[in-house]
PDB file of N, CA and C in Angstrom:
ATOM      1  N   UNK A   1       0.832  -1.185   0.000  1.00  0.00           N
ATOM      2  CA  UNK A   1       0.000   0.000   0.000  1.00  0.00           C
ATOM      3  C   UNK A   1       0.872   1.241   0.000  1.00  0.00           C
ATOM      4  N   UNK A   2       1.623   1.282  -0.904  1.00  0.00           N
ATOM      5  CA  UNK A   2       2.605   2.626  -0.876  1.00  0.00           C
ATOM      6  C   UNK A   2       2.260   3.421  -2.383  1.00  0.00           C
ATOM      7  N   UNK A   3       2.623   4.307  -2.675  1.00  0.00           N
ATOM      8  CA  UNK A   3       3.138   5.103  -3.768  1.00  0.00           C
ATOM      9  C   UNK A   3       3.339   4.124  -5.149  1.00  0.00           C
ATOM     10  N   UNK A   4       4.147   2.795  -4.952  1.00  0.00           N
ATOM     11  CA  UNK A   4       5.026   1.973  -5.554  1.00  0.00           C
ATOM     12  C   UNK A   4       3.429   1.123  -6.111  1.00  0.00           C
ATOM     13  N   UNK A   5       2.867   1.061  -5.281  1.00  0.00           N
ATOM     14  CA  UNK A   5       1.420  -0.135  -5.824  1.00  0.00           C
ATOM     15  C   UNK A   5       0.309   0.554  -6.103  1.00  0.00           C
ATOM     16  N   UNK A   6      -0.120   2.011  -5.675  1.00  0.00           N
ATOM     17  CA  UNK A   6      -1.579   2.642  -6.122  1.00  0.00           C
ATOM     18  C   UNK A   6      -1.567   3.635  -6.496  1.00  0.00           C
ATOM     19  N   UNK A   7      -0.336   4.260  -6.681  1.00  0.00           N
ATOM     20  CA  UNK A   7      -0.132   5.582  -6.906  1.00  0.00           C
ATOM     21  C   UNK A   7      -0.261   6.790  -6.048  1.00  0.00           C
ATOM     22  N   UNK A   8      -0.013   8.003  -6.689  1.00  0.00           N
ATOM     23  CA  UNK A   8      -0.720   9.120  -5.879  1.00  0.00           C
ATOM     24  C   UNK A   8      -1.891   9.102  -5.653  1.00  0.00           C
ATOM     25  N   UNK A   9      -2.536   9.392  -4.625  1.00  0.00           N
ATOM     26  CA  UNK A   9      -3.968   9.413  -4.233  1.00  0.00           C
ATOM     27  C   UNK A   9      -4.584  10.892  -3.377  1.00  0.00           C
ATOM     28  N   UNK A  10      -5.685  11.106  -3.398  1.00  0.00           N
ATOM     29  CA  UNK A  10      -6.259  12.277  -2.844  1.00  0.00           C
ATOM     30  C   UNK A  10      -6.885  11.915  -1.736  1.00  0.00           C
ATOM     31  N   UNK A  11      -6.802  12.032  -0.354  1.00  0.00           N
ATOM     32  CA  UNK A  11      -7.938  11.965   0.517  1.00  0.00           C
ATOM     33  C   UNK A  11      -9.009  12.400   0.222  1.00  0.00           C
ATOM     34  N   UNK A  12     -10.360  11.630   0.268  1.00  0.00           N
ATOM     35  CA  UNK A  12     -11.727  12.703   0.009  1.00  0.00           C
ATOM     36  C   UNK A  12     -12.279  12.658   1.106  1.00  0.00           C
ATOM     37  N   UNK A  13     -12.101  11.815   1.895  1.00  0.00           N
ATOM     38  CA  UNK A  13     -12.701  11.484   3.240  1.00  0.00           C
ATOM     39  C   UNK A  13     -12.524  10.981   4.617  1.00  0.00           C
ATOM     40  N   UNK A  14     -12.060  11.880   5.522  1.00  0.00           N
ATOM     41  CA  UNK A  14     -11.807  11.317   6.808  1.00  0.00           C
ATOM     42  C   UNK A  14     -12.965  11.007   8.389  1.00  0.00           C
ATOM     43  N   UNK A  15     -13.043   9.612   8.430  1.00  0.00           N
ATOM     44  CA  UNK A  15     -13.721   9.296   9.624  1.00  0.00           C
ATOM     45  C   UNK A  15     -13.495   8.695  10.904  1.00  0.00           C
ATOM     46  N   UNK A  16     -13.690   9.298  11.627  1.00  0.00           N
ATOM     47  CA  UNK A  16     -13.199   8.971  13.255  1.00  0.00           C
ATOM     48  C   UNK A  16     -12.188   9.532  13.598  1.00  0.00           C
ATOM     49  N   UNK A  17     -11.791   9.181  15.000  1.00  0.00           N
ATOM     50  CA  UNK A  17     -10.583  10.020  14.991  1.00  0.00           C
ATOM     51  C   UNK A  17      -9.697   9.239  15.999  1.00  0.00           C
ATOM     52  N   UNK A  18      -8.428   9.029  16.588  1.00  0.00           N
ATOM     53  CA  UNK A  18      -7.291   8.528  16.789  1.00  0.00           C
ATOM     54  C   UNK A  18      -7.142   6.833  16.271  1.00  0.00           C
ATOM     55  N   UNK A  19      -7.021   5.768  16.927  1.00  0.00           N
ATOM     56  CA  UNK A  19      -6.727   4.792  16.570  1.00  0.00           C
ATOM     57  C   UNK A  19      -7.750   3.857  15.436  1.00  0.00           C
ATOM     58  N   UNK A  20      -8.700   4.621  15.566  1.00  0.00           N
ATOM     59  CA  UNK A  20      -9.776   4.270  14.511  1.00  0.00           C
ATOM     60  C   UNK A  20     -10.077   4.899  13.433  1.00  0.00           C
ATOM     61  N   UNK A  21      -9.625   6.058  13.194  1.00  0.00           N
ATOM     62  CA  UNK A  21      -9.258   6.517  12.289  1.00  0.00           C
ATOM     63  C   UNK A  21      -9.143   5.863  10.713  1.00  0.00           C
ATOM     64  N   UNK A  22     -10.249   6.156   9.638  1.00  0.00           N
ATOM     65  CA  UNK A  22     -10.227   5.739   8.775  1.00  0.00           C
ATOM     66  C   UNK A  22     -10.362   6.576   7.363  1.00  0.00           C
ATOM     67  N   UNK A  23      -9.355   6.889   6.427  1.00  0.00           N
ATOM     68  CA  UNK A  23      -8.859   7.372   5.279  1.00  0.00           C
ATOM     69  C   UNK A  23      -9.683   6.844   3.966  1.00  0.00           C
ATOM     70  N   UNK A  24     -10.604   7.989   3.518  1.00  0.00           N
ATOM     71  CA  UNK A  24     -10.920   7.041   1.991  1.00  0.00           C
ATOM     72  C   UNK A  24      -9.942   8.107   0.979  1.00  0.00           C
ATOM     73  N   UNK A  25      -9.187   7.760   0.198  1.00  0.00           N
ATOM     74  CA  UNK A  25      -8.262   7.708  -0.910  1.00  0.00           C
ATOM     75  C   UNK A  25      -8.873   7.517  -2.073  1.00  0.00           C
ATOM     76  N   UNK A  26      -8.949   8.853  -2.600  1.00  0.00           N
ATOM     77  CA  UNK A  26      -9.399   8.295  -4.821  1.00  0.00           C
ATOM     78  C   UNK A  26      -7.886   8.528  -5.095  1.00  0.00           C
ATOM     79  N   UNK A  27      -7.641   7.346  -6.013  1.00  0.00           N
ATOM     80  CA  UNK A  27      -6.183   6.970  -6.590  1.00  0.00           C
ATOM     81  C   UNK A  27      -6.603   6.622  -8.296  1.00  0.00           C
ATOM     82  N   UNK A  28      -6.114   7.013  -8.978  1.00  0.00           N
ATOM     83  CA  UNK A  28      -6.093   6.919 -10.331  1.00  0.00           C
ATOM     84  C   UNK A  28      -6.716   5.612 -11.175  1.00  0.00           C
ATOM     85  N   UNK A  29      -7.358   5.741 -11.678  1.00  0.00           N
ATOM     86  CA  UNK A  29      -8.316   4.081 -12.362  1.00  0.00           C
ATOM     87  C   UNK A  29      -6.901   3.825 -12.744  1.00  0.00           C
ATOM     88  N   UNK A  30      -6.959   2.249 -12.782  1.00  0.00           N
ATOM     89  CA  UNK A  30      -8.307   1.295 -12.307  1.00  0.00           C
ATOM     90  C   UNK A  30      -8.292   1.080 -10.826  1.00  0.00           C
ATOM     91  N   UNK A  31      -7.542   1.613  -9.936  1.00  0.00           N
ATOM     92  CA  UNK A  31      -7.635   1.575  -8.701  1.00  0.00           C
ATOM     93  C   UNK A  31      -8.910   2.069  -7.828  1.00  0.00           C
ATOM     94  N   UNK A  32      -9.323   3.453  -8.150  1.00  0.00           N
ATOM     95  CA  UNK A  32     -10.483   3.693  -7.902  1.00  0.00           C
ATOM     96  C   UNK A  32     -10.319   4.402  -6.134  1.00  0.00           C
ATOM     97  N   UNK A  33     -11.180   4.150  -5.551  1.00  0.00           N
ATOM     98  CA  UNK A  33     -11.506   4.750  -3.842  1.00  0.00           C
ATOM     99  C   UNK A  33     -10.732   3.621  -2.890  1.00  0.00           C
ATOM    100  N   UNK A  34      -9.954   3.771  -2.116  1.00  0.00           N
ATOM    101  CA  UNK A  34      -9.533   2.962  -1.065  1.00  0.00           C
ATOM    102  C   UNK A  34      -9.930   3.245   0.179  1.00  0.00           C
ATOM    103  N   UNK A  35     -10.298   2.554   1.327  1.00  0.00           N
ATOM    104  CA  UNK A  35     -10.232   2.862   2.190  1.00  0.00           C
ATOM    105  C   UNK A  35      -9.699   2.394   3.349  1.00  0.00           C
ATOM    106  N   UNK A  36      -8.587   3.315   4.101  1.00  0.00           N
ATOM    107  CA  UNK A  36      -7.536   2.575   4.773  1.00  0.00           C
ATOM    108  C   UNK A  36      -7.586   3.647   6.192  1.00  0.00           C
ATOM    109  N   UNK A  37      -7.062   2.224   7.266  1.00  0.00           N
ATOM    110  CA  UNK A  37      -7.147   2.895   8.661  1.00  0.00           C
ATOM    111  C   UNK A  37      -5.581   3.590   8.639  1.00  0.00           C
ATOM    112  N   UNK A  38      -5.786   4.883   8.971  1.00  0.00           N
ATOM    113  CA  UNK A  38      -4.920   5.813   8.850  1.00  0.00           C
ATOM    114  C   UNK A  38      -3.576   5.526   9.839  1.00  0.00           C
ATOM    115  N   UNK A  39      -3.578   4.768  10.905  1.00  0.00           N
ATOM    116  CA  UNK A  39      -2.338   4.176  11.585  1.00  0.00           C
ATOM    117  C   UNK A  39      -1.948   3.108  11.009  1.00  0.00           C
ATOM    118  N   UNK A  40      -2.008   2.750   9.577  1.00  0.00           N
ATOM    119  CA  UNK A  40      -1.127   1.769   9.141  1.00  0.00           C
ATOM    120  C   UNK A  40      -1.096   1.925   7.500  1.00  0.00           C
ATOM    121  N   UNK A  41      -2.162   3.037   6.992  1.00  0.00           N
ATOM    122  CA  UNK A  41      -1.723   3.755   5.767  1.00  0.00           C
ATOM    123  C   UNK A  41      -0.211   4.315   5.817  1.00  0.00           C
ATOM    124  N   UNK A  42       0.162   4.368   4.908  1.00  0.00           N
ATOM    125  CA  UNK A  42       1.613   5.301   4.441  1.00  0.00           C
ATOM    126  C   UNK A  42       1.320   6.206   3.839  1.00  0.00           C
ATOM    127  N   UNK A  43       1.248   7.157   4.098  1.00  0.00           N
ATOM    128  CA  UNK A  43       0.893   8.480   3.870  1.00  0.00           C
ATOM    129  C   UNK A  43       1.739   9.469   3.946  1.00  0.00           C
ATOM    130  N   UNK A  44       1.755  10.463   2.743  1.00  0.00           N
ATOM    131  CA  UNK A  44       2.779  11.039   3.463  1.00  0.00           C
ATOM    132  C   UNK A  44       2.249  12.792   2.657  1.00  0.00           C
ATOM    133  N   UNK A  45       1.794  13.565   2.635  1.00  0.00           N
ATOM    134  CA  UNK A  45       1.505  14.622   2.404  1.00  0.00           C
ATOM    135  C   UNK A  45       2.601  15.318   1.154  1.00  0.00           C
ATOM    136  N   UNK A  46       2.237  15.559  -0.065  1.00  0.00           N
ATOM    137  CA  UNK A  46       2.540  16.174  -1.000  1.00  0.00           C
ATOM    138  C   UNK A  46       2.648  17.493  -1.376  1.00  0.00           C
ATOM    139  N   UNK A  47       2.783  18.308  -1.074  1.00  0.00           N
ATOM    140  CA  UNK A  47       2.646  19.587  -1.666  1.00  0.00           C
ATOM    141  C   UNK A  47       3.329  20.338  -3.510  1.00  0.00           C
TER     142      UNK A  47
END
């Protein structure tokens, strides 16, 4: 689940908050929407 396998991705949606914490990600077709718990996403902010 890095850069290397789904590409760049956009957060569109964040729910909950500390250890439950869950990330939905639109990443480039054919990948589509992911959704990943944010303490074990790799994430790393782009500017």
């Amino acid at each position: 689940m890095s850069i290397k396998k789904w590409g760049v991705g956009t957060i569109v949606k964040v729910v909950g908050d500390g250890d439950n914490q869950e990330l939905d990600i639109a990443f480039p077709s054919p990948v589509g929407v992911k959704r990943l718990l944010a303490n074990f996403a790799p994430v790393n902010k782009i500017e």
